[in-house]
PDB file of N, CA and C in Angstrom:
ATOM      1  N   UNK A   1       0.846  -1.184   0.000  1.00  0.00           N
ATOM      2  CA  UNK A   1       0.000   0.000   0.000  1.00  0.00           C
ATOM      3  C   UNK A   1       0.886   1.239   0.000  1.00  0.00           C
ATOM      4  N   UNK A   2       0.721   2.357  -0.819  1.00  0.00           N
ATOM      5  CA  UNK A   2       1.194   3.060  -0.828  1.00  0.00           C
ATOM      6  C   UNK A   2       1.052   4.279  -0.051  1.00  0.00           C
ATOM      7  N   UNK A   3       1.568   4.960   0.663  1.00  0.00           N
ATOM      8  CA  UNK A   3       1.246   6.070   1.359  1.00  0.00           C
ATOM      9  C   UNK A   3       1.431   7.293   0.729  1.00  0.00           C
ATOM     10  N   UNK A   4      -0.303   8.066   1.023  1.00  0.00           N
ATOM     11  CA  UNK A   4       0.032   9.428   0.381  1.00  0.00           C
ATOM     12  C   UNK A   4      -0.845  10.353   1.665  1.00  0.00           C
ATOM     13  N   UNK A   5      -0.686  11.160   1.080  1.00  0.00           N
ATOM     14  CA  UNK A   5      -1.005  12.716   2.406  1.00  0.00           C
ATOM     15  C   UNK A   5      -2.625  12.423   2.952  1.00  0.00           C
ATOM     16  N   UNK A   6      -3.253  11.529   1.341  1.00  0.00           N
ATOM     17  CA  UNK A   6      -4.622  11.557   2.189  1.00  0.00           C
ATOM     18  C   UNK A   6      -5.038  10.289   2.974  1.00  0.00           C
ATOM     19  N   UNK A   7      -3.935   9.240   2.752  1.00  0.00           N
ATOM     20  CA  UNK A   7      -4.737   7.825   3.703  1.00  0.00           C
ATOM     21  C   UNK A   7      -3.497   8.035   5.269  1.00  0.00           C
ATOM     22  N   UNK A   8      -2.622   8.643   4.533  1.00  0.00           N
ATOM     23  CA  UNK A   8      -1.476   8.764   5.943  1.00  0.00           C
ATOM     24  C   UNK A   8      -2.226   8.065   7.729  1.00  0.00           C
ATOM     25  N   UNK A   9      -3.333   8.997   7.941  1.00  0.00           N
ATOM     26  CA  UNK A   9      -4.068   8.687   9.259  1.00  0.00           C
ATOM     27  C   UNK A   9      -4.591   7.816   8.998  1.00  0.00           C
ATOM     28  N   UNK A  10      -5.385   7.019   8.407  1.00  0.00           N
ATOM     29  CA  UNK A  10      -6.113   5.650   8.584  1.00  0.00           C
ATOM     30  C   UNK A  10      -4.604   4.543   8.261  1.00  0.00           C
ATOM     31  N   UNK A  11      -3.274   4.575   7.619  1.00  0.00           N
ATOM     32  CA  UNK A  11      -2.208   3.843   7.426  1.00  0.00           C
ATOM     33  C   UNK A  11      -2.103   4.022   8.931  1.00  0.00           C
ATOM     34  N   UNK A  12      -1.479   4.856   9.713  1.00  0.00           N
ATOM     35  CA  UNK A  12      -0.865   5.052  11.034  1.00  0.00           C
ATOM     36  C   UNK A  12      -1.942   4.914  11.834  1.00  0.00           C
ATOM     37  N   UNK A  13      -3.157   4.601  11.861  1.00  0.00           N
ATOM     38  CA  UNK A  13      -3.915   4.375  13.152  1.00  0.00           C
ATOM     39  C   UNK A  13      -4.187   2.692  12.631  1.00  0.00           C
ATOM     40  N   UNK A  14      -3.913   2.335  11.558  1.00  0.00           N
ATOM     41  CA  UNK A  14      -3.772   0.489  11.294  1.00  0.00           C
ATOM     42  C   UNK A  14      -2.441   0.099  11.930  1.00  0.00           C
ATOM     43  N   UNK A  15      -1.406   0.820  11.709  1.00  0.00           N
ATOM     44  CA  UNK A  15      -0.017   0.169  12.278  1.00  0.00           C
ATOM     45  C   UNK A  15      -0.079   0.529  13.510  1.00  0.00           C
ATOM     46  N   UNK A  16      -0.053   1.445  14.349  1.00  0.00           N
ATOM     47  CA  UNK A  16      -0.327   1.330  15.761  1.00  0.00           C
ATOM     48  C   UNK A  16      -1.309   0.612  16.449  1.00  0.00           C
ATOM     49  N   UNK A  17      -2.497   0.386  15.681  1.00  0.00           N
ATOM     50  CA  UNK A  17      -3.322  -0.618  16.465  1.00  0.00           C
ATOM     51  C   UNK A  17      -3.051  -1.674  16.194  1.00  0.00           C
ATOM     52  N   UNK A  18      -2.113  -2.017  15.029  1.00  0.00           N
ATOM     53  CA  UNK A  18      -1.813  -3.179  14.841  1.00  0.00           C
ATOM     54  C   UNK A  18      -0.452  -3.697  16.053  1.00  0.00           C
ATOM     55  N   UNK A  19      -0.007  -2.581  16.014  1.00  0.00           N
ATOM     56  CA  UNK A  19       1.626  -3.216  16.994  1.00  0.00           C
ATOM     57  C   UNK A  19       0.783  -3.199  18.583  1.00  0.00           C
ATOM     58  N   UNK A  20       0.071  -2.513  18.658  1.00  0.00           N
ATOM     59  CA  UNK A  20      -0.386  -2.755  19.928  1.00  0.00           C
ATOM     60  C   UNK A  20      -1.019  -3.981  20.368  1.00  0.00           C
ATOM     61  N   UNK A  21      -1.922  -4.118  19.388  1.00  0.00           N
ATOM     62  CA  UNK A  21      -2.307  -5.636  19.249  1.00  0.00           C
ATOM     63  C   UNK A  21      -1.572  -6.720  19.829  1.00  0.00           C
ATOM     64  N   UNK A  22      -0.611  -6.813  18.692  1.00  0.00           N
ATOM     65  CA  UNK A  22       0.508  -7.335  18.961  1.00  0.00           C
ATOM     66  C   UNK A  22       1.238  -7.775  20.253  1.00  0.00           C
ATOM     67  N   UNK A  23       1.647  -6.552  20.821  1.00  0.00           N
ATOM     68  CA  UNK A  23       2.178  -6.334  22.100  1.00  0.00           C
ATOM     69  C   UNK A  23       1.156  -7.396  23.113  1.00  0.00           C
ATOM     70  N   UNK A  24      -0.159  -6.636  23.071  1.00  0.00           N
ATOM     71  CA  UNK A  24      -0.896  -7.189  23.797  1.00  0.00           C
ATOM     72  C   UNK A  24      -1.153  -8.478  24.114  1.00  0.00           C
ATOM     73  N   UNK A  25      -0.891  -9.146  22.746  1.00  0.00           N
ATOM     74  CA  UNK A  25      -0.851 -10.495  22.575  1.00  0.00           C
ATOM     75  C   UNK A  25       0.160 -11.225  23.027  1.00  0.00           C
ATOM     76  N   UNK A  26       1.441 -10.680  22.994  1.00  0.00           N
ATOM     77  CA  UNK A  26       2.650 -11.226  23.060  1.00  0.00           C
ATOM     78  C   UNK A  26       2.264 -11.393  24.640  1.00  0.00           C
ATOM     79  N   UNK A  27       1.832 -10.542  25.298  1.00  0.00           N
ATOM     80  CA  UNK A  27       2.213 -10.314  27.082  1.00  0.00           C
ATOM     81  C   UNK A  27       1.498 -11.722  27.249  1.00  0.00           C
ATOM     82  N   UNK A  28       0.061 -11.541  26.785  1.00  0.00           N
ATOM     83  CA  UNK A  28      -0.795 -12.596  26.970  1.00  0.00           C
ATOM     84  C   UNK A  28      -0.347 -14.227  26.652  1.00  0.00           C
ATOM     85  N   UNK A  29       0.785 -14.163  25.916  1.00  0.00           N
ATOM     86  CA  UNK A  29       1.024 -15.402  25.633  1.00  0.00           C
ATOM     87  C   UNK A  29       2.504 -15.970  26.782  1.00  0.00           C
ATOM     88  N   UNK A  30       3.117 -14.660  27.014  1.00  0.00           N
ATOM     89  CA  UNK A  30       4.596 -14.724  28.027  1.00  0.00           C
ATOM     90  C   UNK A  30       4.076 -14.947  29.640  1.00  0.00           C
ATOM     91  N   UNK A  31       2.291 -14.392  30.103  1.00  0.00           N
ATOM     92  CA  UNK A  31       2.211 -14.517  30.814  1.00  0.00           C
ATOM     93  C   UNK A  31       1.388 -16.063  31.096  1.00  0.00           C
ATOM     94  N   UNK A  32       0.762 -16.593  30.026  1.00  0.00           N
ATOM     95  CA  UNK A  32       0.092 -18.000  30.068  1.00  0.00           C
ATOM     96  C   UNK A  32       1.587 -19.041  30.264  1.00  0.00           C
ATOM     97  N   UNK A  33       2.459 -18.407  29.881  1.00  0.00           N
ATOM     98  CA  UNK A  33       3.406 -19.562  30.192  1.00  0.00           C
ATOM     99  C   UNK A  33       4.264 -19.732  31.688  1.00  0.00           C
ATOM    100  N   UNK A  34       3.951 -18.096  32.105  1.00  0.00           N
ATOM    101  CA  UNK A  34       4.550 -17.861  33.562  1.00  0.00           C
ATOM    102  C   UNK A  34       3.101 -18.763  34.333  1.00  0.00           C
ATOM    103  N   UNK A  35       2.239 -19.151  34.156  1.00  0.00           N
ATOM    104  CA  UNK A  35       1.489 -19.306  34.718  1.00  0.00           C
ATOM    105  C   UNK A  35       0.362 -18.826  35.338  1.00  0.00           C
ATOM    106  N   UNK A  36       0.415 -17.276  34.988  1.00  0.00           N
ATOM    107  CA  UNK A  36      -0.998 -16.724  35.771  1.00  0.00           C
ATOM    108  C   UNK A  36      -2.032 -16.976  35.635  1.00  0.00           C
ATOM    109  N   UNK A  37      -2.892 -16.174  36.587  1.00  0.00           N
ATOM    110  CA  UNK A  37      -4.511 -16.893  36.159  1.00  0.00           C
ATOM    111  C   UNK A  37      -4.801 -16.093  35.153  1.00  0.00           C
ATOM    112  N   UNK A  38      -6.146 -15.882  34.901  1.00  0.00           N
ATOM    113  CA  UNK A  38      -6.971 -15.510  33.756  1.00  0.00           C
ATOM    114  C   UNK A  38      -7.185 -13.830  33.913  1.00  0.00           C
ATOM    115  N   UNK A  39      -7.101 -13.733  35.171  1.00  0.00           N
ATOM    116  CA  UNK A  39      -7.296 -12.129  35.748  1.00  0.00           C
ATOM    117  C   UNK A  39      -6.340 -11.278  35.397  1.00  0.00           C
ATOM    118  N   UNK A  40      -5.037 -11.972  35.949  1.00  0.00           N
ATOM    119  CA  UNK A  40      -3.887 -10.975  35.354  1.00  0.00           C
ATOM    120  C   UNK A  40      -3.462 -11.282  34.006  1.00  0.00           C
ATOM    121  N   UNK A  41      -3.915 -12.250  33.373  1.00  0.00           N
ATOM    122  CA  UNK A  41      -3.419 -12.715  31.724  1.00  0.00           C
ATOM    123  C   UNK A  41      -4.054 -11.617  31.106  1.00  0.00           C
ATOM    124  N   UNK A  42      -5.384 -11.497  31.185  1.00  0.00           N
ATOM    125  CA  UNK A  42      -6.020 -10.270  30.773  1.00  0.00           C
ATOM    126  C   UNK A  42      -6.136  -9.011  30.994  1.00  0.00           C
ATOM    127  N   UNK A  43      -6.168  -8.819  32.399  1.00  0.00           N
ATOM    128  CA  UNK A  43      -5.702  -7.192  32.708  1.00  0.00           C
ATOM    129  C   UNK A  43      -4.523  -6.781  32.426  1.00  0.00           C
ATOM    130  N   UNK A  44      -3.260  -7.548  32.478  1.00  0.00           N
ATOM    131  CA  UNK A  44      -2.075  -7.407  32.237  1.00  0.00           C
ATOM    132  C   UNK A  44      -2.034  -6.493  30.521  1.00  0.00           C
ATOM    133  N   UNK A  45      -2.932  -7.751  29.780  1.00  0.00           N
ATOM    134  CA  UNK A  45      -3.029  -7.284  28.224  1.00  0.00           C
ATOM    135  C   UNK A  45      -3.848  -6.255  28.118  1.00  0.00           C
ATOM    136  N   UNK A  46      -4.508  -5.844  28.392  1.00  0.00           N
ATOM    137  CA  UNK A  46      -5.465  -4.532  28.381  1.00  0.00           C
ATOM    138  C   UNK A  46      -4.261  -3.352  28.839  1.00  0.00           C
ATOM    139  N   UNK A  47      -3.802  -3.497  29.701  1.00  0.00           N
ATOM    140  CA  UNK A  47      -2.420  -2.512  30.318  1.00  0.00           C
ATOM    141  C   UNK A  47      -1.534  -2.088  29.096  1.00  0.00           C
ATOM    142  N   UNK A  48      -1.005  -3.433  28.805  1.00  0.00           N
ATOM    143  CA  UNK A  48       0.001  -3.262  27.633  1.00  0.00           C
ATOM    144  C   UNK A  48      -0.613  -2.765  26.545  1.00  0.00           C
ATOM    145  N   UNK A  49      -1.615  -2.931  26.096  1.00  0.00           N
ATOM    146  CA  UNK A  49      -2.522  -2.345  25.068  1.00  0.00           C
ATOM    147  C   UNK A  49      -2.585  -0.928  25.155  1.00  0.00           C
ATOM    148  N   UNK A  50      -3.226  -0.876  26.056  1.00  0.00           N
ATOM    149  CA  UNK A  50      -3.602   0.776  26.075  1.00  0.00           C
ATOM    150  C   UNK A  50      -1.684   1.633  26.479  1.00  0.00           C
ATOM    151  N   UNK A  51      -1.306   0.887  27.102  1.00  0.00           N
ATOM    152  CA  UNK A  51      -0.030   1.593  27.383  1.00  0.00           C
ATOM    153  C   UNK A  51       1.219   1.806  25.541  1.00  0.00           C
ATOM    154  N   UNK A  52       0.704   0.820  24.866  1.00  0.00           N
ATOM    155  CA  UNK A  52       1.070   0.828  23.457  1.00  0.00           C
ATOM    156  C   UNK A  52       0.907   1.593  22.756  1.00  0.00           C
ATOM    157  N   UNK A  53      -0.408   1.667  23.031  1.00  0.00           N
ATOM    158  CA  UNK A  53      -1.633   2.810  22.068  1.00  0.00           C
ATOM    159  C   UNK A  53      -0.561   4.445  22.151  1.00  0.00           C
ATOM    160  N   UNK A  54      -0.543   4.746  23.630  1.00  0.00           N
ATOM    161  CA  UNK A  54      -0.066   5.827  24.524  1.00  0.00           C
ATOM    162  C   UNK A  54       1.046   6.241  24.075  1.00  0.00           C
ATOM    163  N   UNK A  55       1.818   5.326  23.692  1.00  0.00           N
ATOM    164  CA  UNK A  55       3.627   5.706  22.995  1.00  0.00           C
ATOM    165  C   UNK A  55       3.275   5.568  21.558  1.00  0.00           C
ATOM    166  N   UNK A  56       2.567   4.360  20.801  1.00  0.00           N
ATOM    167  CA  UNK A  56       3.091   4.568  19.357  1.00  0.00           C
ATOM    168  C   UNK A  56       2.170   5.534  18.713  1.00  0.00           C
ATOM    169  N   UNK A  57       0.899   5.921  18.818  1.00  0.00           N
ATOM    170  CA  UNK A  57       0.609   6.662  18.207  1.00  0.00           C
ATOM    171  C   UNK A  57       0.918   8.231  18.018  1.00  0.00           C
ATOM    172  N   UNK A  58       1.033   8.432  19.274  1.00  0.00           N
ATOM    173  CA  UNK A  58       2.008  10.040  18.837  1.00  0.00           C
ATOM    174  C   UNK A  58       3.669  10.202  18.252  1.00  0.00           C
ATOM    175  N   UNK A  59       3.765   8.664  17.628  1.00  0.00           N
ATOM    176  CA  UNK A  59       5.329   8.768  16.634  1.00  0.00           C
ATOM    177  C   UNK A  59       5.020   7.952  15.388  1.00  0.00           C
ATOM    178  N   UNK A  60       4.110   7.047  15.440  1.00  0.00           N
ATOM    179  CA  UNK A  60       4.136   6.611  14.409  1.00  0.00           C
ATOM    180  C   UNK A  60       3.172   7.643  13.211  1.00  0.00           C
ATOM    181  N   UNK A  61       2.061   8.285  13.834  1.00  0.00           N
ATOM    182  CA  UNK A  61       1.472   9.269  12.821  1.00  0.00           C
ATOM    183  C   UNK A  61       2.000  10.460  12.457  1.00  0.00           C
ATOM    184  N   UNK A  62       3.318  11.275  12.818  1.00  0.00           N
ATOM    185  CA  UNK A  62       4.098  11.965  12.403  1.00  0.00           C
ATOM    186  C   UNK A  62       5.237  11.463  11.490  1.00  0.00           C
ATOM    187  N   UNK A  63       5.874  10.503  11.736  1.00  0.00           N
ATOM    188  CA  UNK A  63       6.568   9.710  10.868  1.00  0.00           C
ATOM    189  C   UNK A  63       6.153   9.191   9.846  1.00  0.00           C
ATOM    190  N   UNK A  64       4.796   8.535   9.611  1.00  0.00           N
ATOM    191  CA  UNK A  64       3.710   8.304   8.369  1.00  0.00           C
ATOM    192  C   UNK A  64       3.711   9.705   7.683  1.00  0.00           C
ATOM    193  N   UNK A  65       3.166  10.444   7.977  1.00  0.00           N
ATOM    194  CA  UNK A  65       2.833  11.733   7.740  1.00  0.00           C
ATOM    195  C   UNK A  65       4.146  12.682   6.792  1.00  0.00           C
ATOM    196  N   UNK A  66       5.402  12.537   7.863  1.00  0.00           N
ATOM    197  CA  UNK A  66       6.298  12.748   7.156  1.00  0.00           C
ATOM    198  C   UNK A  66       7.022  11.877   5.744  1.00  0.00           C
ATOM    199  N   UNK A  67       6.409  10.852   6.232  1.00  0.00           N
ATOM    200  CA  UNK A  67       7.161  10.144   4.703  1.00  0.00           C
ATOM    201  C   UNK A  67       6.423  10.396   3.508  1.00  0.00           C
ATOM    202  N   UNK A  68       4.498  10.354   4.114  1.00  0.00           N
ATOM    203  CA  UNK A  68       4.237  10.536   2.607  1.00  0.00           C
ATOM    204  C   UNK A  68       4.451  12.249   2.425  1.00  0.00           C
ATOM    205  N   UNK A  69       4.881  12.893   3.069  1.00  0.00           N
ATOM    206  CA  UNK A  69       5.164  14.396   2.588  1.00  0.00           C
ATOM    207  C   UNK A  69       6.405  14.199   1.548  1.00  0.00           C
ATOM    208  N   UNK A  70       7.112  13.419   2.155  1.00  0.00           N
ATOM    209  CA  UNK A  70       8.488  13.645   0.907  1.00  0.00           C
ATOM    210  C   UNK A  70       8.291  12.461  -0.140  1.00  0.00           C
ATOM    211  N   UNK A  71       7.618  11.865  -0.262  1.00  0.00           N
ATOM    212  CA  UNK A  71       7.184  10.839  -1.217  1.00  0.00           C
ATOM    213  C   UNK A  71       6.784  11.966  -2.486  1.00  0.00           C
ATOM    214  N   UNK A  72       5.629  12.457  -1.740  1.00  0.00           N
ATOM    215  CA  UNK A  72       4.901  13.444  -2.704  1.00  0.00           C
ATOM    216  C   UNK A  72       6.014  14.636  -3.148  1.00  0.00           C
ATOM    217  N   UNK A  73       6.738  15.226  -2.440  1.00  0.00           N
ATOM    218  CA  UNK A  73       7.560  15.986  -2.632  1.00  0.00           C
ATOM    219  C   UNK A  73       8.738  15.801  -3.844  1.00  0.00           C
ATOM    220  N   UNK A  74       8.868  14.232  -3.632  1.00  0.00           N
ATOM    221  CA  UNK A  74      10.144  13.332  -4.728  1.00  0.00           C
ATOM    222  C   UNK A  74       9.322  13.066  -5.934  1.00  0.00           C
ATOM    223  N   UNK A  75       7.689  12.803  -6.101  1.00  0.00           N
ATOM    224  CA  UNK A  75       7.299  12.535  -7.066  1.00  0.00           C
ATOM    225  C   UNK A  75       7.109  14.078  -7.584  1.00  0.00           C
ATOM    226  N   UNK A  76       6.493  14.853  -7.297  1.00  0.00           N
ATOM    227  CA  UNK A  76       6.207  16.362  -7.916  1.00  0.00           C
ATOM    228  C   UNK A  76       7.786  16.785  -8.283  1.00  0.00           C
ATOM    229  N   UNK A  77       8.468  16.173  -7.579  1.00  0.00           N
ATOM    230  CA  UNK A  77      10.008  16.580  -8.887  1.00  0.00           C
ATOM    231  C   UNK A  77      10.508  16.029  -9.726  1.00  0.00           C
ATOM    232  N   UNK A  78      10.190  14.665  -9.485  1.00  0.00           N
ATOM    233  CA  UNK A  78      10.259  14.143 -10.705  1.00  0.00           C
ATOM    234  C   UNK A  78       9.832  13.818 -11.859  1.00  0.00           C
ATOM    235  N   UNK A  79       8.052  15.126 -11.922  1.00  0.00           N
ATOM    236  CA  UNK A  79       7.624  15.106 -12.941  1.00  0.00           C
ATOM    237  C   UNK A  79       7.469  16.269 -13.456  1.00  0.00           C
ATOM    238  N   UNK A  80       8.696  17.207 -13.092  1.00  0.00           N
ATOM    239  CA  UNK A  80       8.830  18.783 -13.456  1.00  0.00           C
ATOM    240  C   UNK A  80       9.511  17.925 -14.817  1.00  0.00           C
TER     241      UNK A  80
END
């Protein structure tokens, strides 16, 4: 998929909810093997989730944002 100035925010709110996901999942699977119960397997992942959300989205949608700026910037010169 290509990134341009107008999907930029729906690209960066898929990859952050996606890595958060992620995260969330990962805890959930590191903590089924430590053994916890079901209470902290899940609150634990809700934590990491929302604590994911909290860091990647205010870097990953400026960094999206910035790339498709110079994407667009490299293509409008290269069709002067």
């Amino acid at each position: 998929m290509r990134i341009t100035q107008d999907n930029a925010g729906r690209v960066s709110a898929l990859v952050y909810t996606s890595g958060s996901l992620i995260s969330a999942a990962a805890f959930f699977a590191a903590a089924a093997l430590g053994g916890y119960g079901w209470v902290a397997r899940v609150g634990g992942s809700v934590w990491v989730f929302a604590l994911a959300m909290i860091i990647l989205m205010p870097t990953v949608t400026p960094f999206l944002r910035e790339r498709a700026s110079l994407s667009a910037a490299r293509s409008s010169h290269e069709h002067r």
